[in-house]
N, C-alpha and C. Protein backbone atom coordinates (compact mmCIF):
# COMPACT_ATOMS: atom_id res chain seq x y z
N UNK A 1 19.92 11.86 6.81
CA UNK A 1 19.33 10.54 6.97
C UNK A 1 17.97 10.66 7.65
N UNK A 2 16.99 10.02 6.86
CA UNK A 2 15.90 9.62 7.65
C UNK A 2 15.70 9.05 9.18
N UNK A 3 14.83 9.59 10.17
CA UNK A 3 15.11 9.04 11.58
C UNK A 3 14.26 7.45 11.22
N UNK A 4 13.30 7.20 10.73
CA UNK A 4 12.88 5.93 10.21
C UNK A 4 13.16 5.79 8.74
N UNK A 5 13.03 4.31 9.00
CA UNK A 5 13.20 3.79 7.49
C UNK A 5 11.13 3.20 6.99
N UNK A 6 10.97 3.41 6.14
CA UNK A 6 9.29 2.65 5.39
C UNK A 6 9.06 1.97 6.64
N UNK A 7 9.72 0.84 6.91
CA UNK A 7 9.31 -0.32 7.64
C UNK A 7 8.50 0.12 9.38
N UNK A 8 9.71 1.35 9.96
CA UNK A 8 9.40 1.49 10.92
C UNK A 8 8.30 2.47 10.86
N UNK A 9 8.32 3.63 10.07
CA UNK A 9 7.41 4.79 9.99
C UNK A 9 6.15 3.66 9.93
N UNK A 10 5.89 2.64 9.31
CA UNK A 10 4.49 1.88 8.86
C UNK A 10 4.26 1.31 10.16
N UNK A 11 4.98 0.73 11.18
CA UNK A 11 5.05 0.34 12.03
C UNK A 11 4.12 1.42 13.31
N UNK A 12 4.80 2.73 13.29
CA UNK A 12 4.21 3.92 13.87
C UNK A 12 2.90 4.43 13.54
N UNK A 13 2.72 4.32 12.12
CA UNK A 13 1.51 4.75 11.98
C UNK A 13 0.12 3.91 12.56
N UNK A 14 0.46 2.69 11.90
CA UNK A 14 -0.35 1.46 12.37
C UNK A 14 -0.71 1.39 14.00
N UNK A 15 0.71 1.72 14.84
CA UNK A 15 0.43 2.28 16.27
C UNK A 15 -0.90 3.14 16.71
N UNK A 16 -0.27 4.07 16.17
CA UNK A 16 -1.11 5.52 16.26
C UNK A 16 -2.61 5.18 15.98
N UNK A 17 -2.58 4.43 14.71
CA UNK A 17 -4.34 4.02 14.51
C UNK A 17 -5.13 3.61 15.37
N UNK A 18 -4.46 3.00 16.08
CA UNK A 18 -5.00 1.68 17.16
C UNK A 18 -5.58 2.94 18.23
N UNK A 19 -5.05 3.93 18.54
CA UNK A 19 -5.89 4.85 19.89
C UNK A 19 -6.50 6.10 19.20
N UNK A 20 -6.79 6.49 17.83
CA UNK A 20 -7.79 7.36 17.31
C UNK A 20 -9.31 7.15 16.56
N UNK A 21 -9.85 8.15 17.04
CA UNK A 21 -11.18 7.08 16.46
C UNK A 21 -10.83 7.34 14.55
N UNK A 22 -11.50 6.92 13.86
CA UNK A 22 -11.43 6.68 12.24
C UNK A 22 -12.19 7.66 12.02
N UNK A 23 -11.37 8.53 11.03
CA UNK A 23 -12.42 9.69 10.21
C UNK A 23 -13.24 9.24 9.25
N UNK A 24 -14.60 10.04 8.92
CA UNK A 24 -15.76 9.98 8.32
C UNK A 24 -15.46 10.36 6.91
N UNK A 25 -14.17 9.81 6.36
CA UNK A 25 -13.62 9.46 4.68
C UNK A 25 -13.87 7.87 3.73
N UNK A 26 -14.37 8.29 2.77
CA UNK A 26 -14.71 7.32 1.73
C UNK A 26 -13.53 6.38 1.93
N UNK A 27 -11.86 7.12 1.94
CA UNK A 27 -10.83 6.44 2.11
C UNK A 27 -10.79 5.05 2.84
N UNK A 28 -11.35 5.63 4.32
CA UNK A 28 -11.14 5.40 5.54
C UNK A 28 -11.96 4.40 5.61
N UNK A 29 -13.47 4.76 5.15
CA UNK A 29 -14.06 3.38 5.30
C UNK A 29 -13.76 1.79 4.28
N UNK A 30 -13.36 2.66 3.52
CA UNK A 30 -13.04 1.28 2.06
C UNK A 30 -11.55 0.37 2.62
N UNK A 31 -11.14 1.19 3.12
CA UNK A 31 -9.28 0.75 3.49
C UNK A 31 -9.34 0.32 4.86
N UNK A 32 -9.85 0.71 6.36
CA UNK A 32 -10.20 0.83 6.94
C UNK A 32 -9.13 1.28 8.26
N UNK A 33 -7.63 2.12 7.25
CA UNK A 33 -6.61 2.54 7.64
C UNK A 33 -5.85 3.23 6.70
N UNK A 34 -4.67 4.28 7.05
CA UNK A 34 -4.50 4.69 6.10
C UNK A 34 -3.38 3.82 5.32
N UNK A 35 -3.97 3.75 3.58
CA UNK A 35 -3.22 3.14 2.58
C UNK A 35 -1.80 3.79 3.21
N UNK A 36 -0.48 2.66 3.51
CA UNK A 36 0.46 2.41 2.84
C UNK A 36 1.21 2.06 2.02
N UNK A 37 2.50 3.04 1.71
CA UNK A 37 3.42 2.36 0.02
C UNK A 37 4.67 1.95 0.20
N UNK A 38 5.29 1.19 -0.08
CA UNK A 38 6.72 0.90 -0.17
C UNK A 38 7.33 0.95 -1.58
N UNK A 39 8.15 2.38 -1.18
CA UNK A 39 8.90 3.07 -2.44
C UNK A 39 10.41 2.64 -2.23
N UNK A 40 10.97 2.20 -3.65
CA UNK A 40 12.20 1.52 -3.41
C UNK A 40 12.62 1.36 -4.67
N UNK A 41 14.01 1.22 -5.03
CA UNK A 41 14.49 1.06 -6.56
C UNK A 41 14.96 -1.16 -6.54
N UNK A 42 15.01 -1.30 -4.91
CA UNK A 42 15.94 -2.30 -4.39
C UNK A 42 14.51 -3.10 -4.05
N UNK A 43 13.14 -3.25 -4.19
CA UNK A 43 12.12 -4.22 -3.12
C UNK A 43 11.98 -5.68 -4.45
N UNK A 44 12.08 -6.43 -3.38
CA UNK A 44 11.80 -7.74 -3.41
C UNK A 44 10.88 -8.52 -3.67
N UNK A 45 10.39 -8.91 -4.98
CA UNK A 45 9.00 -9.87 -4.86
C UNK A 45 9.02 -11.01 -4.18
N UNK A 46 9.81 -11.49 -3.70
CA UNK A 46 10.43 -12.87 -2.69
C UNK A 46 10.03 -11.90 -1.24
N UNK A 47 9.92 -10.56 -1.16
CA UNK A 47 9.81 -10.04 0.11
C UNK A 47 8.66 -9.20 0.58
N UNK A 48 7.65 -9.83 -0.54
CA UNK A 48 6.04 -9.75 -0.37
C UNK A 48 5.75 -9.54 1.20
N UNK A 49 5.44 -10.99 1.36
CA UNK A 49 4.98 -11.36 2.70
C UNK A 49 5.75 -10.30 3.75
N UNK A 50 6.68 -10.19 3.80
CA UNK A 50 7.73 -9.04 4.70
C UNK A 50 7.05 -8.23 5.03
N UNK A 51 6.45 -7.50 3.57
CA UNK A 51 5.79 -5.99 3.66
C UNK A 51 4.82 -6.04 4.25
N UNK A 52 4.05 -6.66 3.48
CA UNK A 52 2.69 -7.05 4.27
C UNK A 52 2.99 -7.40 5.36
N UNK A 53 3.64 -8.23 6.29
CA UNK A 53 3.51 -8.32 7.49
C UNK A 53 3.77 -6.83 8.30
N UNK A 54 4.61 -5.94 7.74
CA UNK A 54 4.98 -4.80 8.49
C UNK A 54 3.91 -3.76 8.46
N UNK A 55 2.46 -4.10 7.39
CA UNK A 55 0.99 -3.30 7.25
C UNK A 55 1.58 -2.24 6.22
N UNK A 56 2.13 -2.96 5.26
CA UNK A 56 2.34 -1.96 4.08
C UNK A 56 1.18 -2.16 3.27
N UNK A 57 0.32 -1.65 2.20
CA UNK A 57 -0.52 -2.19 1.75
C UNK A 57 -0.11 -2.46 -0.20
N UNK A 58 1.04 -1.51 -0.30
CA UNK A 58 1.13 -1.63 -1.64
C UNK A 58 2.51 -1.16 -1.95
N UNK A 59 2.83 -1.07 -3.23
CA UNK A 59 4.18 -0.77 -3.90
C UNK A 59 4.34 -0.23 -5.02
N UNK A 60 5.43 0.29 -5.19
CA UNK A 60 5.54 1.05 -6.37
C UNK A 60 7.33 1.36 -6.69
N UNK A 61 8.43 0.90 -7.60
CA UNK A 61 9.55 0.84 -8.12
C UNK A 61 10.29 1.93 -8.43
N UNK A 62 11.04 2.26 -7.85
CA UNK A 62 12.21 3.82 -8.49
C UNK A 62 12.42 3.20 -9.97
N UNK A 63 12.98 4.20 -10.62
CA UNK A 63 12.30 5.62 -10.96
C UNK A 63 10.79 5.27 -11.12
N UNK A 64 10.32 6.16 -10.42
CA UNK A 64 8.81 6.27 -10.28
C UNK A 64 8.35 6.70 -11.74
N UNK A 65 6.92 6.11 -11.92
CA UNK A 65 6.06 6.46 -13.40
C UNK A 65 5.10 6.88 -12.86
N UNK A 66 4.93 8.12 -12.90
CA UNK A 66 3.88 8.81 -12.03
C UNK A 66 2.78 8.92 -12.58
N UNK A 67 2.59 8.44 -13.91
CA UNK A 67 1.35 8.07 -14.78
C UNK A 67 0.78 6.70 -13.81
N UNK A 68 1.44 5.49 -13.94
CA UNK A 68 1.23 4.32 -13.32
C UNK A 68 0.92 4.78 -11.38
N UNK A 69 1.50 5.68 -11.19
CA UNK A 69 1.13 5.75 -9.38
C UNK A 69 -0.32 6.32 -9.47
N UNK A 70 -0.09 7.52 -10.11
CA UNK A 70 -1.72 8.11 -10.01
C UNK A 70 -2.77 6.41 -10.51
N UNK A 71 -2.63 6.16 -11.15
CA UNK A 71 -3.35 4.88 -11.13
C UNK A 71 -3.46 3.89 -9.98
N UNK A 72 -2.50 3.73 -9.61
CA UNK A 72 -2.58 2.73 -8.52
C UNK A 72 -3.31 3.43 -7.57
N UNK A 73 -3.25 4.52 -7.38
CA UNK A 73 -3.35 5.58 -6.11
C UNK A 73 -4.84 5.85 -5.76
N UNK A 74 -5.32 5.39 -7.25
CA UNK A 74 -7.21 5.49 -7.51
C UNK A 74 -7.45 4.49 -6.61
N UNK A 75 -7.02 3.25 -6.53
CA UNK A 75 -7.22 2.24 -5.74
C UNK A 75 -7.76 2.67 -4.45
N UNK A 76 -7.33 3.79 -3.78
CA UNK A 76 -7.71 4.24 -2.44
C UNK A 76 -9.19 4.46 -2.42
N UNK A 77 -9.94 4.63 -3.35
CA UNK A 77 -11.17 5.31 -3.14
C UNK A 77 -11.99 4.21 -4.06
N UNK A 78 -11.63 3.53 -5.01
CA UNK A 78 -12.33 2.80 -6.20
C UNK A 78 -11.77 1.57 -6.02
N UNK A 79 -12.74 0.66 -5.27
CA UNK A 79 -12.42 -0.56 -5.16
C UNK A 79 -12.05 -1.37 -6.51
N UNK A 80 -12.86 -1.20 -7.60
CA UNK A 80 -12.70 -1.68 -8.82
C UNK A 80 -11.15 -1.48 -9.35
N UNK A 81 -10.68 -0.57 -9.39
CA UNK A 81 -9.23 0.04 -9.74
C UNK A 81 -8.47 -0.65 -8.93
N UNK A 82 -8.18 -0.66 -7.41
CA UNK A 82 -7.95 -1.98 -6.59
C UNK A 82 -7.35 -2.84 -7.33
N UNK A 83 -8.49 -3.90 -7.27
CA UNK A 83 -8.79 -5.03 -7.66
C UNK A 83 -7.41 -5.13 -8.86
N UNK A 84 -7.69 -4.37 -10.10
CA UNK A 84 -7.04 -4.24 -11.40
C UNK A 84 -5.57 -4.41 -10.66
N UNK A 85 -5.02 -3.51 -9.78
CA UNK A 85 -3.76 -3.57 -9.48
C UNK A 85 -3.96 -4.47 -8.69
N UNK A 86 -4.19 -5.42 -8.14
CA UNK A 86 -3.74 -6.35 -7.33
C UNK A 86 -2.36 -7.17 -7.66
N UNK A 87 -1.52 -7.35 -7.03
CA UNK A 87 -0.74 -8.47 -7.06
C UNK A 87 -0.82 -9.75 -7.48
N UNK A 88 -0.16 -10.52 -8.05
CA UNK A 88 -0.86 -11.37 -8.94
C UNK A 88 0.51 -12.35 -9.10
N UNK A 89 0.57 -13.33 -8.48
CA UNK A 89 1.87 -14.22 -9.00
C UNK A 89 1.89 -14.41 -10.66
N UNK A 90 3.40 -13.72 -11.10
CA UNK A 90 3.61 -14.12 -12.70
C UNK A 90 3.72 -12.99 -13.34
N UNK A 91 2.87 -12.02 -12.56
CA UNK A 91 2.70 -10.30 -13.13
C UNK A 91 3.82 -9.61 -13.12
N UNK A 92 4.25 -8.83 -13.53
CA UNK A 92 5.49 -7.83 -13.68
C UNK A 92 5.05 -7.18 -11.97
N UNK A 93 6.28 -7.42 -11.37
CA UNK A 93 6.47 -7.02 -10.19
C UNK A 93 6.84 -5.39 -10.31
N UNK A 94 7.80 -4.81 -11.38
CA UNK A 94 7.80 -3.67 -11.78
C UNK A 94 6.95 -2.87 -12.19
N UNK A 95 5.18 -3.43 -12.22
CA UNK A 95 4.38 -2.37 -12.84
C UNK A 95 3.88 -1.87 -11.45
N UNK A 96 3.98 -2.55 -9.98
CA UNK A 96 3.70 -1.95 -8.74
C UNK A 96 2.46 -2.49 -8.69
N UNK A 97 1.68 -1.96 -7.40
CA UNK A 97 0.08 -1.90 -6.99
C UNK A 97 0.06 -2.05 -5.80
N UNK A 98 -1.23 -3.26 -5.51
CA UNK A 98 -1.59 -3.34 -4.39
C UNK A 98 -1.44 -4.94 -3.83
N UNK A 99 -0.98 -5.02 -2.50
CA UNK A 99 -0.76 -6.36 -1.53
C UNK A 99 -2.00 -6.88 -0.96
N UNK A 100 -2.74 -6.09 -0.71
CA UNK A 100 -3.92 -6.54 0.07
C UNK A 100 -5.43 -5.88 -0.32
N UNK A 101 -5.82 -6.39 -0.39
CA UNK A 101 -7.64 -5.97 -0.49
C UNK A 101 -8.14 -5.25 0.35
N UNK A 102 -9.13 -4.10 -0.31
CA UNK A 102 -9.79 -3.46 0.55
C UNK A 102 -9.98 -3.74 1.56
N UNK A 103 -10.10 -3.40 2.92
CA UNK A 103 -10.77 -3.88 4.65
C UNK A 103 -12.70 -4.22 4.13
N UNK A 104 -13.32 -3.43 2.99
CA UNK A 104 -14.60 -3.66 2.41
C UNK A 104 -14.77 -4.88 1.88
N UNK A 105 -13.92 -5.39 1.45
CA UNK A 105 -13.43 -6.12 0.57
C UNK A 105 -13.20 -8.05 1.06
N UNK A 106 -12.56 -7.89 2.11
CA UNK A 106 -12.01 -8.88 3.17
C UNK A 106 -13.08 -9.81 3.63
């Protein structure tokens, strides 16, 4: 068994951010933290807001399509690609992406 579950590990990291200074990554400045994912066969589009409140930034559905992640995953560096995956009320909750907009972006 995992000592955390997604929720708490996101919880820790988000901690940790708060007392290091930010590295000098394309990532880092576009996101303005590091991208989180919530991997799950069981997540909830009714449990959006949840994630996001816990500083998840995005999602992606068991069994994983690792064609579709590497895509989403561009999002980290290519705001444009982003954008494409955004969340979108009505959209197939199963194709995954992203919850929140770039920190560039905001």
């Amino acid at each position: 068994m995992p000592l955390l579950n997604g929720y708490e590990a996101t919880e820790c990291i988000r901690g940790m951010e708060k007392g290091f200074e930010p590295p000098h990554r394309l990532s880092h400045q576009l996101n303005g933290r590091i991208p989180t994912f919530a991997v799950s066969a069981s997540l909830l589009e009714e449990k959006r807001q949840e994630i996001i409140n816990f500083g998840i930034d995005g999602w992606i559905l068991k069994p994983i399509d690792f064609t579709r992640l590497r895509t989403i995953l561009k999002g980290i560096t290519d705001p444009a690609q982003r954008l494409r995956d955004m969340y979108r009320e009505g959209r197939s909750w199963e194709l995954g992406g992203w919850l929140c907009y770039p920190a560039s972006e905001s």
